[in-house]
Protein backbone atom coordinates (compact mmCIF):
# COMPACT_ATOMS: atom_id res chain seq x y z
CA UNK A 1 91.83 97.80 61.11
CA UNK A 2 90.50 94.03 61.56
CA UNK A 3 90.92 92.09 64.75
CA UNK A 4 93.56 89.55 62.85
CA UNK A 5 95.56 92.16 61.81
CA UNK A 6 95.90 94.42 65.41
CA UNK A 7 96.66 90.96 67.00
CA UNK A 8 99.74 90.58 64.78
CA UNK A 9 101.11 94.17 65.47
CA UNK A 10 100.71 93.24 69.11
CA UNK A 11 102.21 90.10 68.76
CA UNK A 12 104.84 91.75 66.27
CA UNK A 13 104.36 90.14 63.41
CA UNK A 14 103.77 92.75 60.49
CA UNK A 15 99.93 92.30 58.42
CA UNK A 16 102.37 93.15 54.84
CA UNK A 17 104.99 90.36 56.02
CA UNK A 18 102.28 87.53 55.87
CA UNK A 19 102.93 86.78 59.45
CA UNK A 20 103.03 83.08 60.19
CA UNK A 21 99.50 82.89 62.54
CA UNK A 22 100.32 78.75 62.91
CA UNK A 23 103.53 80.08 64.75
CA UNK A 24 101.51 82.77 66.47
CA UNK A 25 99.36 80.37 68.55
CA UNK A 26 102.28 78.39 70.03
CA UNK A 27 104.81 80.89 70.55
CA UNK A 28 102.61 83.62 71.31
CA UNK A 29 100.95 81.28 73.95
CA UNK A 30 104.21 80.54 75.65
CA UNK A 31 105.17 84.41 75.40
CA UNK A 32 101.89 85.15 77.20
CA UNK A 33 102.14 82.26 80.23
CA UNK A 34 105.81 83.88 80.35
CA UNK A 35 104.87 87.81 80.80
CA UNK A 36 101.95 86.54 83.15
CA UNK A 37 103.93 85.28 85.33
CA UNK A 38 106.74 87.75 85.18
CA UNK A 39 103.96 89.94 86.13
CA UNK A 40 102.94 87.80 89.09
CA UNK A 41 106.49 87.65 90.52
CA UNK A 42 106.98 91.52 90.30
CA UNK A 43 106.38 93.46 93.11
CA UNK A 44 104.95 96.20 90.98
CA UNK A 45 101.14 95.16 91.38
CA UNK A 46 101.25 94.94 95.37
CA UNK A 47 103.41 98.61 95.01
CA UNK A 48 100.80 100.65 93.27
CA UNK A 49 97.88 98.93 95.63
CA UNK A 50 99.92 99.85 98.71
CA UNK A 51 100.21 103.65 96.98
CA UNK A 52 96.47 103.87 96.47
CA UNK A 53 95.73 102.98 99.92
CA UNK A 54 97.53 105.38 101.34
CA UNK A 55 96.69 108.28 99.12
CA UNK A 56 92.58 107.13 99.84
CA UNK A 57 93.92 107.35 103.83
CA UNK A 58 95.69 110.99 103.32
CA UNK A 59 92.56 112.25 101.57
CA UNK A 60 90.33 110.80 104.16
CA UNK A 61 92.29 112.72 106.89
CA UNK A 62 92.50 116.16 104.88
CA UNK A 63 88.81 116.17 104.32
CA UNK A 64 88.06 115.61 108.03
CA UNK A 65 90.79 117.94 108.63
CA UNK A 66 89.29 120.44 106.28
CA UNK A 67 86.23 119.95 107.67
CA UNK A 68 86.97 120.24 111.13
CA UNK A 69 88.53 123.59 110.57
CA UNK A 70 85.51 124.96 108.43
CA UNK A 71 82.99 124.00 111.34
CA UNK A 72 85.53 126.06 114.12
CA UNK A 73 85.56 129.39 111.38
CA UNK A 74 82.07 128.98 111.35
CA UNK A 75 81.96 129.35 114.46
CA UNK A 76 84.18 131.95 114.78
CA UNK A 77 81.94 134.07 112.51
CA UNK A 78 78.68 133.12 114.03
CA UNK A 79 79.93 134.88 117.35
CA UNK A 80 81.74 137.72 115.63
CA UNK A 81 78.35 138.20 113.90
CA UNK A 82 76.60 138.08 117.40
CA UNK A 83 78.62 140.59 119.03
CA UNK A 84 78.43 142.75 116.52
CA UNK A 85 74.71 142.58 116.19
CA UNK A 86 74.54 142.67 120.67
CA UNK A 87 77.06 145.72 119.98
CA UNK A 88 74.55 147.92 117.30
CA UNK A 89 71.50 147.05 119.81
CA UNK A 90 72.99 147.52 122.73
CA UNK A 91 72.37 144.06 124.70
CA UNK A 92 75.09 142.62 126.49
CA UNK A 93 76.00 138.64 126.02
């Protein structure tokens, strides 16, 4: 599919039609500056930033979470492990 011709789908103007491209430029132009700032005015850009940044700050705190409470079952096993071992050869901790 050539450039020309995906540009008028987007722009909605049908490649069999014989869209009118000298309209294209002006309209479309206007249609553009019009959605651009539509999007600038909508709150929907700040929204999904605001979302990101908090889901980056929940996964920060579950890994250090996570982490915090794989370092304390290590433990836990390392001194399971040592009694047992001071239990089988008889030394007291």
């Amino acid at each position: 599919m050539g450039f020309l011709v995906e540009l008028d789908i987007v722009f909605g103007l049908s490649p069999l039609s014989g869209g009118n491209r000298s309209f294209l430029s002006e309209e479309t132009m206007k249609n553009f500056a019009q959605k651009v700032q539509r999007f600038l005015k909508s709150e929907d850009g700040p929204t999904a930033v605001e979302y990101a940044i908090m889901l980056a700050l929940i996964v920060i705190v579950c890994l250090t979470a996570i982490q915090a409470v794989g370092t304390n079952a290590q433990s836990a096993f390392n001194d399971i492990a040592d009694d047992i071992n001071n239990a089988r050869t008889g030394t007291a901790n």
